[in-house]
PDB file of N, CA and C in Angstrom:
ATOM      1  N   UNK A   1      20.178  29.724  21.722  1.00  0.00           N
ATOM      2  CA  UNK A   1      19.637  29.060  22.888  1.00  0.00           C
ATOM      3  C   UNK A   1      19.694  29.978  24.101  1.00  0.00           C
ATOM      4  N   UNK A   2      20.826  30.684  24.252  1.00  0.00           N
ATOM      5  CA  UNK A   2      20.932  31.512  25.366  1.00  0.00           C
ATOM      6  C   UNK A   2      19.540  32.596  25.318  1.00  0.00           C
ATOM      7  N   UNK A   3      19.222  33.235  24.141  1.00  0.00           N
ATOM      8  CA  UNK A   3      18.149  33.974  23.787  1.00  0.00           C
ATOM      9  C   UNK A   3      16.633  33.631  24.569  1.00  0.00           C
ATOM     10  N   UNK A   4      16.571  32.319  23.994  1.00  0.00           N
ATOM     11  CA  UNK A   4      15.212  31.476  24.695  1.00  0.00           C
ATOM     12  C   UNK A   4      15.661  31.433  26.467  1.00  0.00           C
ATOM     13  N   UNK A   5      16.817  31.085  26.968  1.00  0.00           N
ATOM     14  CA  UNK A   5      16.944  30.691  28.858  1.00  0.00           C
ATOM     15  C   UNK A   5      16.150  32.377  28.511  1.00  0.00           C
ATOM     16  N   UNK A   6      17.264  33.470  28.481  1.00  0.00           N
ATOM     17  CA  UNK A   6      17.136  34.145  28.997  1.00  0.00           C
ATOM     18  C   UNK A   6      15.686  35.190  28.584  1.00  0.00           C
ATOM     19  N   UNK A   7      14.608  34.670  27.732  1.00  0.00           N
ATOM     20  CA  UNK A   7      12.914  35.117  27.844  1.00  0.00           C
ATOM     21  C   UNK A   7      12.213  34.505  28.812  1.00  0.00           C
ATOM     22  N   UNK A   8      12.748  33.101  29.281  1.00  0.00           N
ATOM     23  CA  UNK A   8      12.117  32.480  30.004  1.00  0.00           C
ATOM     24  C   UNK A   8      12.411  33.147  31.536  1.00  0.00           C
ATOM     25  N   UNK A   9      13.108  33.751  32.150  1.00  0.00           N
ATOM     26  CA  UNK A   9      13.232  34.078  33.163  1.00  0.00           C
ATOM     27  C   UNK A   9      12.206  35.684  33.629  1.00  0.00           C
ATOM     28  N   UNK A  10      11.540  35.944  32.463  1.00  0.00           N
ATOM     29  CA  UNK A  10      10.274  36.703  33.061  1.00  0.00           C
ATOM     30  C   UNK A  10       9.416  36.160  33.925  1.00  0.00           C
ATOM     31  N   UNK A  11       9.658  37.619  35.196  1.00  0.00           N
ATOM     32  CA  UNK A  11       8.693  36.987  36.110  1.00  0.00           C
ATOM     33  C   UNK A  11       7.054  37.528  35.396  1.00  0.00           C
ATOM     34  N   UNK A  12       7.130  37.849  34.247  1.00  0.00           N
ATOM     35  CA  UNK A  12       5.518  38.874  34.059  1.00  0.00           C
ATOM     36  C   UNK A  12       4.568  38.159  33.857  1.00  0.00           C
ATOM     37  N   UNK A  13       3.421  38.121  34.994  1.00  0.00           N
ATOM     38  CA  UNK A  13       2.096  37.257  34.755  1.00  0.00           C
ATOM     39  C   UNK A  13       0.919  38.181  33.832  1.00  0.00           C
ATOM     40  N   UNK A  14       1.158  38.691  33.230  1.00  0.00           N
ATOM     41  CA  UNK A  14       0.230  39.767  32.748  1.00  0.00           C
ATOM     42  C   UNK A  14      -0.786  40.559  33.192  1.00  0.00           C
ATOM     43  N   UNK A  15      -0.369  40.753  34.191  1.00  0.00           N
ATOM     44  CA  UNK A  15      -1.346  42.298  35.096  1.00  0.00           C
ATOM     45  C   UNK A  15      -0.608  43.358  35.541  1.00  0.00           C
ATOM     46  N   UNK A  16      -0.600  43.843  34.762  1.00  0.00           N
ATOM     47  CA  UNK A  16       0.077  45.233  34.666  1.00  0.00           C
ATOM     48  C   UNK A  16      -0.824  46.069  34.731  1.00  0.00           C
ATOM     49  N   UNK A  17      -0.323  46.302  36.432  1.00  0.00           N
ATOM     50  CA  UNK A  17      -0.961  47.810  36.706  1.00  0.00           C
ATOM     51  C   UNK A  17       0.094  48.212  37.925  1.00  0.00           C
ATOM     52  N   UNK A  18       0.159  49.471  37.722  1.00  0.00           N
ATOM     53  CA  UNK A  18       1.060  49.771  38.962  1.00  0.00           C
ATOM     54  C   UNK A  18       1.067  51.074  39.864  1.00  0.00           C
ATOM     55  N   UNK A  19       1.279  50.748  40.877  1.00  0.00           N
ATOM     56  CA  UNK A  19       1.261  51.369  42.544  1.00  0.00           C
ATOM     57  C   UNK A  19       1.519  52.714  42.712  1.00  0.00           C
ATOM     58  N   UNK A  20       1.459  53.588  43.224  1.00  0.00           N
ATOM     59  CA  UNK A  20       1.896  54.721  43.764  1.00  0.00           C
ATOM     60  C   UNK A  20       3.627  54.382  43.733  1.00  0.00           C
ATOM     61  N   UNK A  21       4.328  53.385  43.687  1.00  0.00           N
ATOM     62  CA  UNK A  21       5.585  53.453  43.755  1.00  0.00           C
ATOM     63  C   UNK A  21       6.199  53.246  42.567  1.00  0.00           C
ATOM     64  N   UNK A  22       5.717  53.036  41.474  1.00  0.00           N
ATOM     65  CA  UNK A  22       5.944  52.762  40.256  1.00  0.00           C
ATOM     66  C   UNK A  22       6.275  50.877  40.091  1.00  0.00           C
ATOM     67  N   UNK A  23       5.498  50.497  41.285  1.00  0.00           N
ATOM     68  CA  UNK A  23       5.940  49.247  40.943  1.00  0.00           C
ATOM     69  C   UNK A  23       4.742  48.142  40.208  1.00  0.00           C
ATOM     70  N   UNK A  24       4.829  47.020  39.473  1.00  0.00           N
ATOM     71  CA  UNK A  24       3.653  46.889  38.905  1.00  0.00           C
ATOM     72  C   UNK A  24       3.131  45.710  39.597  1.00  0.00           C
ATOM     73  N   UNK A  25       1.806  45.649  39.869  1.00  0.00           N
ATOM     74  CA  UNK A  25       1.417  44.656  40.946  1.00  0.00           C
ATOM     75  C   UNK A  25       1.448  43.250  40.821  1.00  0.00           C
ATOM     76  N   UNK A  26       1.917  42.668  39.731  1.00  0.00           N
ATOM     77  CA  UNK A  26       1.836  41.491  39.082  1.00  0.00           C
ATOM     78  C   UNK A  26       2.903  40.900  39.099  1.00  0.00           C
ATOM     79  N   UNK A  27       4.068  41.472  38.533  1.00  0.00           N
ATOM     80  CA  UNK A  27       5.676  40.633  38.855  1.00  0.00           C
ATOM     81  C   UNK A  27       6.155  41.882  40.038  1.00  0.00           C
ATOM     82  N   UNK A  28       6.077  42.684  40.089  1.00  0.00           N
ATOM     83  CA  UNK A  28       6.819  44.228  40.928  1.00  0.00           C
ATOM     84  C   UNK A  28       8.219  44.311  40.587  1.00  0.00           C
ATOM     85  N   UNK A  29       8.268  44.223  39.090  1.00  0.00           N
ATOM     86  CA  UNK A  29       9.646  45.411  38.383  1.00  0.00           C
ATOM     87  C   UNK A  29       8.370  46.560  38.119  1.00  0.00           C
ATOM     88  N   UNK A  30       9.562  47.130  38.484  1.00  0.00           N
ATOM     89  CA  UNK A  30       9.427  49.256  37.687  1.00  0.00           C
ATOM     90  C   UNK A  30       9.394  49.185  36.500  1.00  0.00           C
ATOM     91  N   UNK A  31       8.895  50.332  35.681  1.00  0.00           N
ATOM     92  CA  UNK A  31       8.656  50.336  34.451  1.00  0.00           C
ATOM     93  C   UNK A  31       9.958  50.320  34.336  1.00  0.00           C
ATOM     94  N   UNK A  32      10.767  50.888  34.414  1.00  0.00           N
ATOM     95  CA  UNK A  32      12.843  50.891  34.394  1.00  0.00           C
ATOM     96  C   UNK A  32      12.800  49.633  33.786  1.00  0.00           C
ATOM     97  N   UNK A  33      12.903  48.762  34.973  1.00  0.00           N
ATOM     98  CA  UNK A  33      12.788  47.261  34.472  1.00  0.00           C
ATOM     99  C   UNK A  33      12.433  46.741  33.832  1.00  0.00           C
ATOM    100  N   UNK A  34      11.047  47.020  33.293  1.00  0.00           N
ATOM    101  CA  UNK A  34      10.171  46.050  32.368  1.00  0.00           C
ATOM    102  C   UNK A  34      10.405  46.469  31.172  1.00  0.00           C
ATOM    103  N   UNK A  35      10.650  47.978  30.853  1.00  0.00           N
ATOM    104  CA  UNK A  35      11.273  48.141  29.248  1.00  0.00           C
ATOM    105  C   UNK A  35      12.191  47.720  29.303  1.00  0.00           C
ATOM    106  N   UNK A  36      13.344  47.891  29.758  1.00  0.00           N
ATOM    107  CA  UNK A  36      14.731  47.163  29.850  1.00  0.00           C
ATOM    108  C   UNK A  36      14.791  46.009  29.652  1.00  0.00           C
ATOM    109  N   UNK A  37      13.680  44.783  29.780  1.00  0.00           N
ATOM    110  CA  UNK A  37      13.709  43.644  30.132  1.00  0.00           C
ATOM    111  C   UNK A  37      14.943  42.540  28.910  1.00  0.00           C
ATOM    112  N   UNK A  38      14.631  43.034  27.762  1.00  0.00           N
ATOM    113  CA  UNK A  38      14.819  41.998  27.008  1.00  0.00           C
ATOM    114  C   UNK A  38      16.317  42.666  26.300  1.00  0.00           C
ATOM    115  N   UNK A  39      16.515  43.692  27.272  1.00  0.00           N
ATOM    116  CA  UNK A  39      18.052  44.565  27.089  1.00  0.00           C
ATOM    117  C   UNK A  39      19.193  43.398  27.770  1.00  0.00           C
ATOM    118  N   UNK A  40      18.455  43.007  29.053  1.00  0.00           N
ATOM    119  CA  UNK A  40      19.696  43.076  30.137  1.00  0.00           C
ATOM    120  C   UNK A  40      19.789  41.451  29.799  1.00  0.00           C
ATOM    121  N   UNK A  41      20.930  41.509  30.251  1.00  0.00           N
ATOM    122  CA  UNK A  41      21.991  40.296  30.441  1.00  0.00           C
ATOM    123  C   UNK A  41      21.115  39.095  31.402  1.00  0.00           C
ATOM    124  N   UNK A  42      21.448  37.700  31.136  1.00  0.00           N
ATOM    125  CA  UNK A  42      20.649  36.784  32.434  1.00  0.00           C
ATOM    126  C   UNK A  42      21.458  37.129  33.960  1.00  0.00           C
ATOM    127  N   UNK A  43      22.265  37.951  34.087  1.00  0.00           N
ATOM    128  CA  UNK A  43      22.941  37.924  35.290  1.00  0.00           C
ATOM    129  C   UNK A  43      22.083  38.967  35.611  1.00  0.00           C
ATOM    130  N   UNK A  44      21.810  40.088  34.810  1.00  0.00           N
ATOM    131  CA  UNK A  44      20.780  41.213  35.685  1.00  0.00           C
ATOM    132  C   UNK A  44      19.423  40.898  35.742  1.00  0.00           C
ATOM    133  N   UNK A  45      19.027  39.866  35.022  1.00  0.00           N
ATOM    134  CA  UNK A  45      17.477  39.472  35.277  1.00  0.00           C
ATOM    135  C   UNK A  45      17.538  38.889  36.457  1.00  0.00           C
ATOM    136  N   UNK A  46      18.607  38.216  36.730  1.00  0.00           N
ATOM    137  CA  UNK A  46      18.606  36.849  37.772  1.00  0.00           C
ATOM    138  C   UNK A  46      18.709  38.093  39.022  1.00  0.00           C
ATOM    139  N   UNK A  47      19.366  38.940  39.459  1.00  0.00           N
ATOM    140  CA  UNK A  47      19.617  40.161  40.536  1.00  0.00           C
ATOM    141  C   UNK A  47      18.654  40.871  40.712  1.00  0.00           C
ATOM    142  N   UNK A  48      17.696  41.325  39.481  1.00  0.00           N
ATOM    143  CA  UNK A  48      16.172  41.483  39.354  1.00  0.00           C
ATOM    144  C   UNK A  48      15.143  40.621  40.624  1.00  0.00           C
ATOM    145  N   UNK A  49      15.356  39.504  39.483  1.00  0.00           N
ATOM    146  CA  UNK A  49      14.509  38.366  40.137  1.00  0.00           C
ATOM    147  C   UNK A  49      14.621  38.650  41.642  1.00  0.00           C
ATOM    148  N   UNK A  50      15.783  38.059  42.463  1.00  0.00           N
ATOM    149  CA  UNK A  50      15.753  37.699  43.239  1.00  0.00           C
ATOM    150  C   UNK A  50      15.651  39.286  44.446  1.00  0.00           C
ATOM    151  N   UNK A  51      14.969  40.410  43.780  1.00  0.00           N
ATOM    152  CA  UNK A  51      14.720  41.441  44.944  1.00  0.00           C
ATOM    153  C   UNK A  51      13.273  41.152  44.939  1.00  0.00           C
ATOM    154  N   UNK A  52      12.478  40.250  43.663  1.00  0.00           N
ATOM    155  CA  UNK A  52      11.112  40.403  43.566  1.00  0.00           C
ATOM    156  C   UNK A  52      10.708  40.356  45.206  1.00  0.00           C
ATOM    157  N   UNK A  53      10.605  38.992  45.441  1.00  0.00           N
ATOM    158  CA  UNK A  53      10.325  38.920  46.905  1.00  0.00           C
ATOM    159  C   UNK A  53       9.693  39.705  47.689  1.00  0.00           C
ATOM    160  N   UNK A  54      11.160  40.623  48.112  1.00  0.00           N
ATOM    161  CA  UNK A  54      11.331  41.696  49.435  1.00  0.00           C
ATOM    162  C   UNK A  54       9.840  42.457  48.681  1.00  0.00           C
ATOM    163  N   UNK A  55      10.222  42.971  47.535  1.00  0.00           N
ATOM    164  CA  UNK A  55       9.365  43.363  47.607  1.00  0.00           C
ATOM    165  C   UNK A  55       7.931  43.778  47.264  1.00  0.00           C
ATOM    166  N   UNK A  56       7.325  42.120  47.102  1.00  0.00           N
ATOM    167  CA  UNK A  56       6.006  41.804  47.367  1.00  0.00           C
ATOM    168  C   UNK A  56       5.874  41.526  48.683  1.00  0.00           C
ATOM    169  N   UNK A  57       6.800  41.105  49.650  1.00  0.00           N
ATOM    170  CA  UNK A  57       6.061  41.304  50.919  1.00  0.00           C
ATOM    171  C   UNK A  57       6.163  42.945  51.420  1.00  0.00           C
ATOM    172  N   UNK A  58       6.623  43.828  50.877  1.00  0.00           N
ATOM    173  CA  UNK A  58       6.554  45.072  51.396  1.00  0.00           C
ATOM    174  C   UNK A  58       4.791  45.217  50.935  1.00  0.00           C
ATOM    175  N   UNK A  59       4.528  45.104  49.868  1.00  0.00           N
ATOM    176  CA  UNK A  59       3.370  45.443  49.766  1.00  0.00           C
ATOM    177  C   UNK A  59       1.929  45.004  49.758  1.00  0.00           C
ATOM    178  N   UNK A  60       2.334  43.554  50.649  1.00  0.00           N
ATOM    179  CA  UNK A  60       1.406  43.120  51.140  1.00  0.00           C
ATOM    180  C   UNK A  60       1.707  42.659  52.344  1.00  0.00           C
TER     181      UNK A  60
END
């Protein structure tokens, strides 16, 4: 069960393309991140998550 919380906490809408900063315009993890994804723990998705934000308003 923990397996399933923690797939569900992808922010990835499927548009993957990404920026001069390596960030991808659709959720904005780094490729770092997005291979990593199904590595990390729900405590590092959740610390993930919550920089999404900052920075989608940086880039818009």
């Amino acid at each position: 069960m923990e397996e399933e919380q923690s797939n569900d906490l992808s922010p990835c809408i499927g548009v993957c393309q990404y920026n001069e900063e390596e960030l991808c315009s659709g959720c904005f993890r780094n490729s770092t991140e997005i291979s990593q994804w199904f590595d990390m723990t729900i405590e590092e998705k959740k610390k993930i998550i919550s920089l999404l934000p900052s920075r989608m308003e940086e880039l818009f």
